[in-house]
Each structure stands twice: as C-alpha cells, then as structure tokens.
N, C-alpha and C. Protein backbone atom coordinates (compact mmCIF):
# COMPACT_ATOMS: atom_id res chain seq x y z
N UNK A 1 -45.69 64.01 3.87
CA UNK A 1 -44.54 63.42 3.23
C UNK A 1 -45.03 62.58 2.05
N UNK A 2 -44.82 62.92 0.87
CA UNK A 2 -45.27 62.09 -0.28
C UNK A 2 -43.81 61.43 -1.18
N UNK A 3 -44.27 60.48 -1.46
CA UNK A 3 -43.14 59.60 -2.55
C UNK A 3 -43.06 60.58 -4.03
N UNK A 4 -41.89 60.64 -4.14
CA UNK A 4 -41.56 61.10 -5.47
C UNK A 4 -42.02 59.63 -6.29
N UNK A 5 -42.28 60.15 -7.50
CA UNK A 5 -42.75 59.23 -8.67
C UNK A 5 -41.82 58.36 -9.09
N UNK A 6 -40.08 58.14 -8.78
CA UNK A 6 -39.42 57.12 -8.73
C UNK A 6 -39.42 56.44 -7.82
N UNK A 7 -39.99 56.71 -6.47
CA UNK A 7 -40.18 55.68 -5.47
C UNK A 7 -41.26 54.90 -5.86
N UNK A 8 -42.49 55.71 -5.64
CA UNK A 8 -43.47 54.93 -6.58
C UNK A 8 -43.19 53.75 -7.06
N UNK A 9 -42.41 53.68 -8.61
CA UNK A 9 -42.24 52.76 -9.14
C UNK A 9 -41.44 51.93 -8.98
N UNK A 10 -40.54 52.46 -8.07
CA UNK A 10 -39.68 51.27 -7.55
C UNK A 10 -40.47 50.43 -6.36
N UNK A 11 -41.11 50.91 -5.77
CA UNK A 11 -41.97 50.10 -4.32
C UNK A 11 -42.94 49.33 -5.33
N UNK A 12 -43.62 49.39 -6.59
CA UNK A 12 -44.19 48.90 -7.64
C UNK A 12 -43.69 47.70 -8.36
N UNK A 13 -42.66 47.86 -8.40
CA UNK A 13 -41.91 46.78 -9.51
C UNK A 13 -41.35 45.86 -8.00
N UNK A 14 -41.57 46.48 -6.85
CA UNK A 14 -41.17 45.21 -5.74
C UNK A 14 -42.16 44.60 -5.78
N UNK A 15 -43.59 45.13 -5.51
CA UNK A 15 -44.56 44.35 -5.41
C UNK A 15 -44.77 43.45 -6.44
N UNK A 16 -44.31 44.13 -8.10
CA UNK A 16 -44.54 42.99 -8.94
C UNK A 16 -43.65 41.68 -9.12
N UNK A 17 -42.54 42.19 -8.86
CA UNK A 17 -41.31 41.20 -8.42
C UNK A 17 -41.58 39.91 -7.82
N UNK A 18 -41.88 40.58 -6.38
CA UNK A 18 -42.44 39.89 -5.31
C UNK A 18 -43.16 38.64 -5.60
N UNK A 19 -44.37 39.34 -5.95
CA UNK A 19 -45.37 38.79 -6.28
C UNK A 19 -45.15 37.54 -7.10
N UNK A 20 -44.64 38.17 -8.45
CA UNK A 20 -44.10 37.34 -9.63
C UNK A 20 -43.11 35.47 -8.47
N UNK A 21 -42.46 36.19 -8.07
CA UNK A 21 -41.10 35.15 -7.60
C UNK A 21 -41.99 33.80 -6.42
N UNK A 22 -43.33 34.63 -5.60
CA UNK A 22 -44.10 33.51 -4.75
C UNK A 22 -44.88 32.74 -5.71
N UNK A 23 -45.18 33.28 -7.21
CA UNK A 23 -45.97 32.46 -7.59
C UNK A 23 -45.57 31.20 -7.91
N UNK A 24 -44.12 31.64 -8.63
CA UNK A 24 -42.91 30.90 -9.45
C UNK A 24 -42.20 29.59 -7.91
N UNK A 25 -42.50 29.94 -7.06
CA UNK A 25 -41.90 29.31 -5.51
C UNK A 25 -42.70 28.45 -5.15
N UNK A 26 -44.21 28.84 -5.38
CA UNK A 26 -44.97 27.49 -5.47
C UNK A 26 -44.61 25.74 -6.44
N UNK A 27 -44.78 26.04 -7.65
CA UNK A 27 -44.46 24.88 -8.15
C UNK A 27 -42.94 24.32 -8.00
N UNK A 28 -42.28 25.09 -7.71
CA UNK A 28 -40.99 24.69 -7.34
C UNK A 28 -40.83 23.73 -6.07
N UNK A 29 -41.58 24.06 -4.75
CA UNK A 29 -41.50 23.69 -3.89
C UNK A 29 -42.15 22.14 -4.59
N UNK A 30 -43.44 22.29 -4.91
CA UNK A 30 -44.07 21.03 -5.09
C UNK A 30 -43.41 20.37 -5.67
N UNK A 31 -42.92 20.74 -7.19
CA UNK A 31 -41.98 19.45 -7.56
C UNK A 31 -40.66 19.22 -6.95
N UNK A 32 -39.76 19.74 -5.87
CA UNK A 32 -39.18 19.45 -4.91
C UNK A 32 -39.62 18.30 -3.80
N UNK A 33 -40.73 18.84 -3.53
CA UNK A 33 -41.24 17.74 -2.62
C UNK A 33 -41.54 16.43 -3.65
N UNK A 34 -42.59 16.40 -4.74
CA UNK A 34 -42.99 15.37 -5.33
C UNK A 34 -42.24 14.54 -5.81
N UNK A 35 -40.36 14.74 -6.42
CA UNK A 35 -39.37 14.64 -6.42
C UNK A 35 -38.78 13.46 -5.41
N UNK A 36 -38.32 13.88 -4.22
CA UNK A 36 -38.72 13.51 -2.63
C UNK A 36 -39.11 12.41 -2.63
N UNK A 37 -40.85 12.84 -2.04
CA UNK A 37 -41.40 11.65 -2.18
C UNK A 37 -40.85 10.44 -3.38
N UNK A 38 -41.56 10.73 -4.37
CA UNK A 38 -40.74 9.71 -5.72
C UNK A 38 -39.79 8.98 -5.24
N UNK A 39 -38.59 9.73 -5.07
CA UNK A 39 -37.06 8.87 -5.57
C UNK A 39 -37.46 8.24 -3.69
N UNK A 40 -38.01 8.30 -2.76
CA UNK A 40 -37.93 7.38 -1.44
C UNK A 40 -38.56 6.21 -1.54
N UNK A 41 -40.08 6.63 -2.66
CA UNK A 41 -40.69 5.35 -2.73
C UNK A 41 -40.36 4.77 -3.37
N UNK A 42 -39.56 4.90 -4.66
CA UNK A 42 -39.18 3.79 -5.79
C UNK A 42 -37.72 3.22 -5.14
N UNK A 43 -37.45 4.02 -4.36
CA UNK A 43 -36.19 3.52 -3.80
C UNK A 43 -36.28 2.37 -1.99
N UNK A 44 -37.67 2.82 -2.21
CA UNK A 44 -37.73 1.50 -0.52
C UNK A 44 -37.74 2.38 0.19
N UNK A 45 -37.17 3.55 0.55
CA UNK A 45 -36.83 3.93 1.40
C UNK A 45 -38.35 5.51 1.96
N UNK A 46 -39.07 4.93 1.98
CA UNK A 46 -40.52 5.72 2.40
C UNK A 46 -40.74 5.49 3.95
N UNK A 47 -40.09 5.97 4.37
CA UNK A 47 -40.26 5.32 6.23
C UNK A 47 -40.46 6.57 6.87
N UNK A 48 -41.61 6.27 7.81
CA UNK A 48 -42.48 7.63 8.63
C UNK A 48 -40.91 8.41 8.77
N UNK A 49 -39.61 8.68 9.20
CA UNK A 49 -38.71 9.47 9.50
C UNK A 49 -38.11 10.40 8.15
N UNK A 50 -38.84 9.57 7.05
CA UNK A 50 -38.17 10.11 5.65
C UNK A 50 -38.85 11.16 5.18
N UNK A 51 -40.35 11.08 5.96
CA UNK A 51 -41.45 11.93 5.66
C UNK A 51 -40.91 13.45 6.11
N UNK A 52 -40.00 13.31 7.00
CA UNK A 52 -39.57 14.65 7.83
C UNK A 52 -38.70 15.54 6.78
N UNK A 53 -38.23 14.80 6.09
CA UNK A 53 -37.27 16.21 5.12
C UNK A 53 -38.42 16.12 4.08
N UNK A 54 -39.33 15.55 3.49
CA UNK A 54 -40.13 16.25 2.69
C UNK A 54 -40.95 17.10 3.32
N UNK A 55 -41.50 16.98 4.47
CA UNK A 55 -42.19 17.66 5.23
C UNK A 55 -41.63 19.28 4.98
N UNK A 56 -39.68 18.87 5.37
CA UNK A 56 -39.17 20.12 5.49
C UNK A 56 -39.01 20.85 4.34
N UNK A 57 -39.45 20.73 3.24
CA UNK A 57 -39.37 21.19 1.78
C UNK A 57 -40.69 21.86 1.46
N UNK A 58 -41.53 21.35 2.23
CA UNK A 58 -42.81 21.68 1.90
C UNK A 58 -43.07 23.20 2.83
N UNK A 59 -42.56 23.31 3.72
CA UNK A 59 -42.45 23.73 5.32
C UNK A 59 -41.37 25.54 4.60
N UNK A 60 -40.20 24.89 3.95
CA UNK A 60 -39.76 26.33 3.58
C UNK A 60 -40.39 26.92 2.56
N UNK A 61 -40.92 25.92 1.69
CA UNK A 61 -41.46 26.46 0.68
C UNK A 61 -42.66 27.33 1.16
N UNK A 62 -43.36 27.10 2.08
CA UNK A 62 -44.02 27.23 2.56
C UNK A 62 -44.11 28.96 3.29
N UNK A 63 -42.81 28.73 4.17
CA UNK A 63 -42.31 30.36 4.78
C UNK A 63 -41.64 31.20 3.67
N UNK A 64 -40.99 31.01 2.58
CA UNK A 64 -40.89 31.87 1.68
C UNK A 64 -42.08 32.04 1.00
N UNK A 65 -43.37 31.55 0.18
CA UNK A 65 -44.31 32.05 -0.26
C UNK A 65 -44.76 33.44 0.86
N UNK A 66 -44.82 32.56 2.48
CA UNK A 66 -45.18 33.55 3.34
C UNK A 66 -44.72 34.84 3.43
N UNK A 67 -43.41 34.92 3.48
CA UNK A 67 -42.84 35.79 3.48
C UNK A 67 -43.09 37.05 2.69
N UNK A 68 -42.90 36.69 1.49
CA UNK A 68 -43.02 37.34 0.19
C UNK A 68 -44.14 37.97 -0.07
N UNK A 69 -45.51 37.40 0.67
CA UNK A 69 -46.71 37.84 0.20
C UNK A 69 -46.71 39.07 1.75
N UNK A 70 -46.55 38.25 2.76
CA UNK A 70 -46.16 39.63 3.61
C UNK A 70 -45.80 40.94 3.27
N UNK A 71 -44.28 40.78 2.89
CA UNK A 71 -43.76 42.06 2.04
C UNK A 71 -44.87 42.67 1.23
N UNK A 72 -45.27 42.11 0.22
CA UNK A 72 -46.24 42.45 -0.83
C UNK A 72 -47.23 43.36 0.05
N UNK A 73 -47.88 42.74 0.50
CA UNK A 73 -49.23 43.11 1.29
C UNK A 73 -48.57 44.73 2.09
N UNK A 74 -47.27 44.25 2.90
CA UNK A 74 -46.88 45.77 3.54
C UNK A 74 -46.89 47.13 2.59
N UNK A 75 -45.54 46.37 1.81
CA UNK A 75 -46.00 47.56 1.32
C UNK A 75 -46.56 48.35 0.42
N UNK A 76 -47.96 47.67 0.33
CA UNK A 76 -48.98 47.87 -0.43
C UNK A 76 -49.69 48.92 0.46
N UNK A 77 -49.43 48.78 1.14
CA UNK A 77 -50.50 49.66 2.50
C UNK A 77 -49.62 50.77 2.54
N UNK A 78 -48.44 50.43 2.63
CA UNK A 78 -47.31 51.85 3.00
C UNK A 78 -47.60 52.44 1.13
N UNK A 79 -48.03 52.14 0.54
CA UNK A 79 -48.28 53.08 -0.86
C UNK A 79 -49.23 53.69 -0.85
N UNK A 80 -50.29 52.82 -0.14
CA UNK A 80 -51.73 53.65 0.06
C UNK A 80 -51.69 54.73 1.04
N UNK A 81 -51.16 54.45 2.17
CA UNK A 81 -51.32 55.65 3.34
C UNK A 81 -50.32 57.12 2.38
N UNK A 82 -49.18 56.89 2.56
CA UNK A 82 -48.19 57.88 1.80
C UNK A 82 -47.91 58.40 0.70
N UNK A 83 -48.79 57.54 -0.33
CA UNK A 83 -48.59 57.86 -1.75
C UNK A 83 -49.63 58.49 -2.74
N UNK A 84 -51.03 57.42 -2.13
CA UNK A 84 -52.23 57.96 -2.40
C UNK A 84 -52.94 58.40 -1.75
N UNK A 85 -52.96 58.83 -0.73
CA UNK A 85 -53.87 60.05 0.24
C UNK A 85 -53.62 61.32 -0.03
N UNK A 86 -54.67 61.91 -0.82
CA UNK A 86 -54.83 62.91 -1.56
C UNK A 86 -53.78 63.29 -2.85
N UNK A 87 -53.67 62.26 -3.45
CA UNK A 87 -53.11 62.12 -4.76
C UNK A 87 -53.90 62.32 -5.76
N UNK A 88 -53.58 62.62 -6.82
CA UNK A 88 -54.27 62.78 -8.05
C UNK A 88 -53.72 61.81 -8.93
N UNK A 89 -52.66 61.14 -8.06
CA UNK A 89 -51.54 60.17 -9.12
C UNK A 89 -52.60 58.35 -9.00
N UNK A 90 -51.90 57.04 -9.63
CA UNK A 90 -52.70 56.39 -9.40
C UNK A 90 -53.59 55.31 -7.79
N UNK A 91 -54.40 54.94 -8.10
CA UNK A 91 -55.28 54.82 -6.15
C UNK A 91 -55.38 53.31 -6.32
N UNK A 92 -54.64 52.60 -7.11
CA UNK A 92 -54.30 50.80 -7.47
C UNK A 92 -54.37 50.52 -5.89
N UNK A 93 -53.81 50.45 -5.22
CA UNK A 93 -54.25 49.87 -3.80
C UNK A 93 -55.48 50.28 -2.66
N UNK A 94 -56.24 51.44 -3.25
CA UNK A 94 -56.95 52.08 -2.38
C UNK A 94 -58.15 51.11 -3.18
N UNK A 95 -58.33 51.10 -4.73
CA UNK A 95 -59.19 50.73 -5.21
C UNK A 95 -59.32 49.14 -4.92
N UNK A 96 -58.30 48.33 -5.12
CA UNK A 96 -57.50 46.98 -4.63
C UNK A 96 -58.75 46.67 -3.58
N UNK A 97 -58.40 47.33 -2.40
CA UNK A 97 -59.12 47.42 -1.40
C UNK A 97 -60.91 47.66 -1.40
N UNK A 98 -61.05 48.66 -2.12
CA UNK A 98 -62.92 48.71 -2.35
C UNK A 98 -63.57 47.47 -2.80
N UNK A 99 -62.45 46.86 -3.85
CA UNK A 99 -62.98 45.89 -4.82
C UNK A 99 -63.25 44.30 -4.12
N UNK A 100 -61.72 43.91 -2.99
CA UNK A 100 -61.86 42.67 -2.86
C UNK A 100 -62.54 41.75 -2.02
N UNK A 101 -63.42 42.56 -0.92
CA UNK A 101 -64.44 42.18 0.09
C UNK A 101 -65.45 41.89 -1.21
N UNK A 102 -66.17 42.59 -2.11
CA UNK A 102 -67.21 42.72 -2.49
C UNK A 102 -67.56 41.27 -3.77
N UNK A 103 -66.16 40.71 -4.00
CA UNK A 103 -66.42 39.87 -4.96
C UNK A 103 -67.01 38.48 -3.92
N UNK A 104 -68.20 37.56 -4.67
CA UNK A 104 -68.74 36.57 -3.89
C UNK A 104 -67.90 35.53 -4.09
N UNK A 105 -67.33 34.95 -3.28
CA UNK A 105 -66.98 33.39 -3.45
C UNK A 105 -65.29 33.74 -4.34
N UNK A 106 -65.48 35.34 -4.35
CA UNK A 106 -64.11 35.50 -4.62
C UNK A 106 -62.49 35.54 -4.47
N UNK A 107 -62.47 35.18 -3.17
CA UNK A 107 -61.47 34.82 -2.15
C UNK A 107 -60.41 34.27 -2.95
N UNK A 108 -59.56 33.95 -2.81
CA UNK A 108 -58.34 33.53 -3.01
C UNK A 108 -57.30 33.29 -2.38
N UNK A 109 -56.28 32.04 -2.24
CA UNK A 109 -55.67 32.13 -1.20
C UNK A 109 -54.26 32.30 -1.77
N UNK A 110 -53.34 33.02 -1.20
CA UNK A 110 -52.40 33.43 -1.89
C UNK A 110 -51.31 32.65 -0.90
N UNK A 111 -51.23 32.04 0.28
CA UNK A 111 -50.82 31.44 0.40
C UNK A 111 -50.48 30.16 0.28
N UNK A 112 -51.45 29.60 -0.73
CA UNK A 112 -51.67 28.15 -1.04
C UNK A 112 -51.91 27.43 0.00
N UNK A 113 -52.48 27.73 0.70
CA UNK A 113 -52.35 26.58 1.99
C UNK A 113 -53.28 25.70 2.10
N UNK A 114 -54.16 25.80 1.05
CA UNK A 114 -55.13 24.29 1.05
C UNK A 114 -54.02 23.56 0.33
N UNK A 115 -53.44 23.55 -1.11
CA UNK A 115 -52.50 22.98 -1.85
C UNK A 115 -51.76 22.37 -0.67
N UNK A 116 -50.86 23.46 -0.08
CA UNK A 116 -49.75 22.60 0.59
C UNK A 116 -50.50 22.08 1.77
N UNK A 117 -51.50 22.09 2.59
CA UNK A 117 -52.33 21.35 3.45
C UNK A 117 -52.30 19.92 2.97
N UNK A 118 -52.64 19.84 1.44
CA UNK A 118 -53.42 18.70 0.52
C UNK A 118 -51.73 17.88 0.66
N UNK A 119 -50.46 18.64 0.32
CA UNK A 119 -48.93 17.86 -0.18
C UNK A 119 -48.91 17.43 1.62
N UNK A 120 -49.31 17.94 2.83
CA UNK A 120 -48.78 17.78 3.76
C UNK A 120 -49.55 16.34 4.31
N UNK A 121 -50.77 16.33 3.94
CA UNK A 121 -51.95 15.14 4.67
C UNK A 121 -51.33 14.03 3.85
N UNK A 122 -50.89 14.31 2.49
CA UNK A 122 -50.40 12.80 1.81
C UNK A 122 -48.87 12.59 1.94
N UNK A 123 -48.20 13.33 2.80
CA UNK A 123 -46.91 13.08 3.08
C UNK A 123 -46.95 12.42 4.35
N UNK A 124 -47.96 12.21 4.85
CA UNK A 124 -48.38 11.30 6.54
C UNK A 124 -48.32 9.94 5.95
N UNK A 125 -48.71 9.69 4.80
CA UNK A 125 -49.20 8.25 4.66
C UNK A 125 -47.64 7.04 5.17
N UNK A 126 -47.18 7.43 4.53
CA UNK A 126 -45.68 6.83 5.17
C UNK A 126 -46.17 6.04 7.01
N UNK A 127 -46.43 6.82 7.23
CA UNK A 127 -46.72 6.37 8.62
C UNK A 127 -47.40 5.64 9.16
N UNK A 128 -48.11 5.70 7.99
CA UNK A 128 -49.67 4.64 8.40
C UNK A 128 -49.02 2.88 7.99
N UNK A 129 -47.53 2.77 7.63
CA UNK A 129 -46.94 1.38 7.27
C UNK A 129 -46.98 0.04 8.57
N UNK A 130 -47.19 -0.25 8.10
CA UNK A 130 -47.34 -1.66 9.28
C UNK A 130 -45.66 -1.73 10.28
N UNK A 131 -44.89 -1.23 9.99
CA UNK A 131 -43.58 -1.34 10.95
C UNK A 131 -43.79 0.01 11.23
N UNK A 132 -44.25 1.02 11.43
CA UNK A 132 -43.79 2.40 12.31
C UNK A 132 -44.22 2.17 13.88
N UNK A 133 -42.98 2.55 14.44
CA UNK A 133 -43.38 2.51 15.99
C UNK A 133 -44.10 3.49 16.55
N UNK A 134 -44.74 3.47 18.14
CA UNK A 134 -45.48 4.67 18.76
C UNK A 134 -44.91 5.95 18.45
N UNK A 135 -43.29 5.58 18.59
CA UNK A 135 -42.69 7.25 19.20
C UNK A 135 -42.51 7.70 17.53
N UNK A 136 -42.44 7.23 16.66
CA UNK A 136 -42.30 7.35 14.86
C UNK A 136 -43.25 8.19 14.95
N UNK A 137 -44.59 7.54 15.14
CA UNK A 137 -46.03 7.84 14.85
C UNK A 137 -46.50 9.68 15.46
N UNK A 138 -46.07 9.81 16.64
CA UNK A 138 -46.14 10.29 17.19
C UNK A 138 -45.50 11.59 17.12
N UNK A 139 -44.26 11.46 16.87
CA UNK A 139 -43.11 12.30 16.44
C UNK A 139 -43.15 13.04 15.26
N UNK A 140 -43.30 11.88 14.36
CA UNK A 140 -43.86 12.62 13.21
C UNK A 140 -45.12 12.85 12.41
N UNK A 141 -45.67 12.91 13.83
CA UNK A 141 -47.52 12.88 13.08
C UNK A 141 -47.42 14.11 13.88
N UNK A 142 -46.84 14.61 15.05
CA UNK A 142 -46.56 15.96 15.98
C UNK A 142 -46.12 16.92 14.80
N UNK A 143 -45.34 16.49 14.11
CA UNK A 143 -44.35 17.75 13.35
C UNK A 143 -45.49 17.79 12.27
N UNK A 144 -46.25 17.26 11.29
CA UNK A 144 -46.78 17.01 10.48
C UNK A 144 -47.73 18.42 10.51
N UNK A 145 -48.56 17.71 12.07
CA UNK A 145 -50.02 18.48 12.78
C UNK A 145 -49.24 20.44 12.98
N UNK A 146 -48.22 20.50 13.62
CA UNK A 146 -47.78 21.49 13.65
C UNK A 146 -47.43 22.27 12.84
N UNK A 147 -47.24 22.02 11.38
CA UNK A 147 -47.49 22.37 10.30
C UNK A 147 -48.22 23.05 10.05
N UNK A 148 -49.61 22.05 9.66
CA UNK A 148 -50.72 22.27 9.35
C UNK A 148 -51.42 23.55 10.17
N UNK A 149 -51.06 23.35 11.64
CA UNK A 149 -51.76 24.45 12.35
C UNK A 149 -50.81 26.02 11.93
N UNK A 150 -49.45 26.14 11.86
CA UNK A 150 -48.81 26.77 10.79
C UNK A 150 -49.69 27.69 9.67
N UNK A 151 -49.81 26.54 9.17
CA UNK A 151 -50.49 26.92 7.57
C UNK A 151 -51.85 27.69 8.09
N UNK A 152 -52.81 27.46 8.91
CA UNK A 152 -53.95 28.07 9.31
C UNK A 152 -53.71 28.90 10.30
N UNK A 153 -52.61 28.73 10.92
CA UNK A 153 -52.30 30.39 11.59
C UNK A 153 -51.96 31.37 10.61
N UNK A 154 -51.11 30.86 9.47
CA UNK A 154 -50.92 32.24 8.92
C UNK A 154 -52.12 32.56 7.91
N UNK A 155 -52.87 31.39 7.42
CA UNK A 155 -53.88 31.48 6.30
C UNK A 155 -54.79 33.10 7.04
N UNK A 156 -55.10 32.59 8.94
CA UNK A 156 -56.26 33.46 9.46
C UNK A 156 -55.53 34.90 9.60
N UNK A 157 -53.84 35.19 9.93
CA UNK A 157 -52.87 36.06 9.39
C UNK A 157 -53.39 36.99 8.38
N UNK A 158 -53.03 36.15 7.53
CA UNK A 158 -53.04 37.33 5.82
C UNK A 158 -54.53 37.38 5.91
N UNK A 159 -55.31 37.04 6.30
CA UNK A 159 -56.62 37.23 5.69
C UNK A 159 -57.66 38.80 6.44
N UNK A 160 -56.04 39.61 8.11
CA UNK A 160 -56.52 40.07 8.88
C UNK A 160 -55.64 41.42 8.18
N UNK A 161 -54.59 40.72 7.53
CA UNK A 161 -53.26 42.21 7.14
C UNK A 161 -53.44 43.04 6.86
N UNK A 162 -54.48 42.86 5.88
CA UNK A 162 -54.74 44.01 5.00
C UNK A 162 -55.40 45.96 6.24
N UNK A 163 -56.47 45.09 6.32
CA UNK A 163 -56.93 46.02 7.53
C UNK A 163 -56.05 46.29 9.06
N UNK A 164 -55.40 45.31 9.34
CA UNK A 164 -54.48 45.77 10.03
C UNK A 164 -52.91 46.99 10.19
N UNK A 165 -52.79 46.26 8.69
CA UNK A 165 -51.45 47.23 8.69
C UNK A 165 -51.65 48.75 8.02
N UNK A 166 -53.49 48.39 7.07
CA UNK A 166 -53.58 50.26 7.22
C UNK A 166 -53.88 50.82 8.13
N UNK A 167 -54.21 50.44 9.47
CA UNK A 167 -55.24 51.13 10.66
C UNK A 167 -53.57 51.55 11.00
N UNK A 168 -52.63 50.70 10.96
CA UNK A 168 -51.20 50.89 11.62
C UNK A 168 -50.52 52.09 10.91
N UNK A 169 -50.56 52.40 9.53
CA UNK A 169 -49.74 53.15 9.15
C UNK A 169 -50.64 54.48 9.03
N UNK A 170 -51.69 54.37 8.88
CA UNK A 170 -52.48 55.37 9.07
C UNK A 170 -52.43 56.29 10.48
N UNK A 171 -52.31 55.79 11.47
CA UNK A 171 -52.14 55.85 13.03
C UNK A 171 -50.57 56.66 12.77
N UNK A 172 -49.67 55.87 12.56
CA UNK A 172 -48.46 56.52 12.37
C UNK A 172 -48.09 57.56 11.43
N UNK A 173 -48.55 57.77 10.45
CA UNK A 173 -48.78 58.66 9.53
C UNK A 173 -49.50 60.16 10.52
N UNK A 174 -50.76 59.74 11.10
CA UNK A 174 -51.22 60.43 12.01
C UNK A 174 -50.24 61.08 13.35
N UNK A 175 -49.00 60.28 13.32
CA UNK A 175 -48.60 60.89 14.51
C UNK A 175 -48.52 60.34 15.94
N UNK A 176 -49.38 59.23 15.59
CA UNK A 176 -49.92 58.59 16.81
C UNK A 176 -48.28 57.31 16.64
N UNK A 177 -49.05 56.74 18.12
CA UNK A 177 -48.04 55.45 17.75
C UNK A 177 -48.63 54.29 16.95
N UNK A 178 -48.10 53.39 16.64
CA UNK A 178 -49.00 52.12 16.17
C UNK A 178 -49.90 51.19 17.06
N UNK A 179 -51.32 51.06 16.72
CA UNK A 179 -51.77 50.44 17.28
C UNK A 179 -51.75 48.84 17.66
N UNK A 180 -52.30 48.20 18.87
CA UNK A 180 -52.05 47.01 18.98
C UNK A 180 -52.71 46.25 17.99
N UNK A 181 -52.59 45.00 17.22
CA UNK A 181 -53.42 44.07 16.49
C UNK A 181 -54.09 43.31 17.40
C-alpha cells in the first residue's frame, strides 16, 4: 500500500505545521507564565498557592508542545514505513534517522524540558517565604515535583519514539500485530 504523492505532501506540510506551531507555543507559554509571575509579584500577591496557576500555564504549555511533537514524530515513521520503503520518491525520514544518533553532543531537546524544568524550579521560590505553612509547602512543592517528574517521563518518552513506533509500524505493515514497548 503506498501514498499517492498528494498524501505525501499533505502528511508533510502536517509535520511542518506541527512542528512550526510547538516552536511558536514555547515562547508563548513562557511569556504567559513570566507575565503571571510579574503582575503577582508587583502586585503582593506571590503566595506559595499563587504559584499553582503559573505552575498550571507552564504544565499546558507544556502538554501541547508534547503533544504536537508526538504527532510529528508519528507520523514521521508512518511516512517512512509506507511511503519510503522501496521508493524512488524522497527517504527525508529514513535519512532523518541515519543522521541523528551519529551527531556528537548533538542531541536536542524538542521538548524543552530543561527550559521549562529551569521556569518550574523558579516558580517554587514563592514558597520558600517566611509565612507558608507545612500543608502550603507540601502541597505545592508535591504538584511542583510531579511536574518535573512529568517533564522527565516524557523527556525519557520521546527520546525512545523514534525506534519504537518504527519497530511498531513496521510489524504492522508486516502483518503482524504491534509489538509491546
């Protein structure tokens, strides 16, 4: 089963779309949050409980980058198994793939999650104020930490996708069922 050359470019212009709209979702989120923060502290109102809706700004911003790069990544793989296996047309994701193990120190994180790690550790400080109580501290140093472990569940996530979801569509392509991750 092969893609006609308008699917192609339409599954193409998603990925660039895609792509394009998480990059654009990053600084948005941040100056949302930085925003936030701002108008609580100039306004008095910076109290460990206030930290929780910036938290939560940081947090969607956070699952839509995710999201998006998901998509991306899928169906990047669903182009490679179906589109370019034994194509003569272009091998942009097969090559994608040869290229990005091999670069040193070349990594990249496309989820930003050191960035938003970095907006999440200085959105705690609130808490560290001389009036926050145990259950404050606690409560929202819980939601904070849960985050963070968030952000490094999905960081160790995307960093497994790639090889995962071709062994998967490859398998299914094959006939087989999909394998477990």
């Amino acid at each position: 089963m092969g893609l006609t050359e308008s699917e192609f470019k339409i599954l193409r212009h998603t990925i660039s779309t895609r792509g394009t709209v998480r990059i654009i979702l990053l600084p948005v989120t941040m100056l949302g949050w930085a925003i936030l923060v701002s108008t609580l502290l100039i306004t008095g109102h910076a109290t460990p409980l206030a930290s929780v809706f910036s938290l939560a700004i940081l947090a969607a911003g956070f699952e839509g980058i995710h999201a998006l790069h998901v998509g991306v990544e899928r169906i990047g793989r669903y182009l490679q198994v179906y589109y370019e296996v034994g194509s003569d047309g272009p091998q942009w994701e097969t090559t994608c793939m040869l290229v990005g193990p091999a670069l040193p120190g070349g990594g990249v994180d496309p989820l930003f999650t050191v960035l938003l790690g970095g907006a999440t550790i200085a959105n705690v400080i609130p808490l560290f104020s001389a009036n926050t109580t145990r259950i404050e501290l606690a409560v929202v140093g819980l939601l904070h930490a849960a985050f963070l472990i968030r952000l490094a569940r999905a960081r160790w996530a995307a960093a497994r996708q790639r090889t995962v979801e071709l062994e998967s569509y490859r398998a299914i392509r094959s006939g087989g069922s999909k394998p477990r991750a």
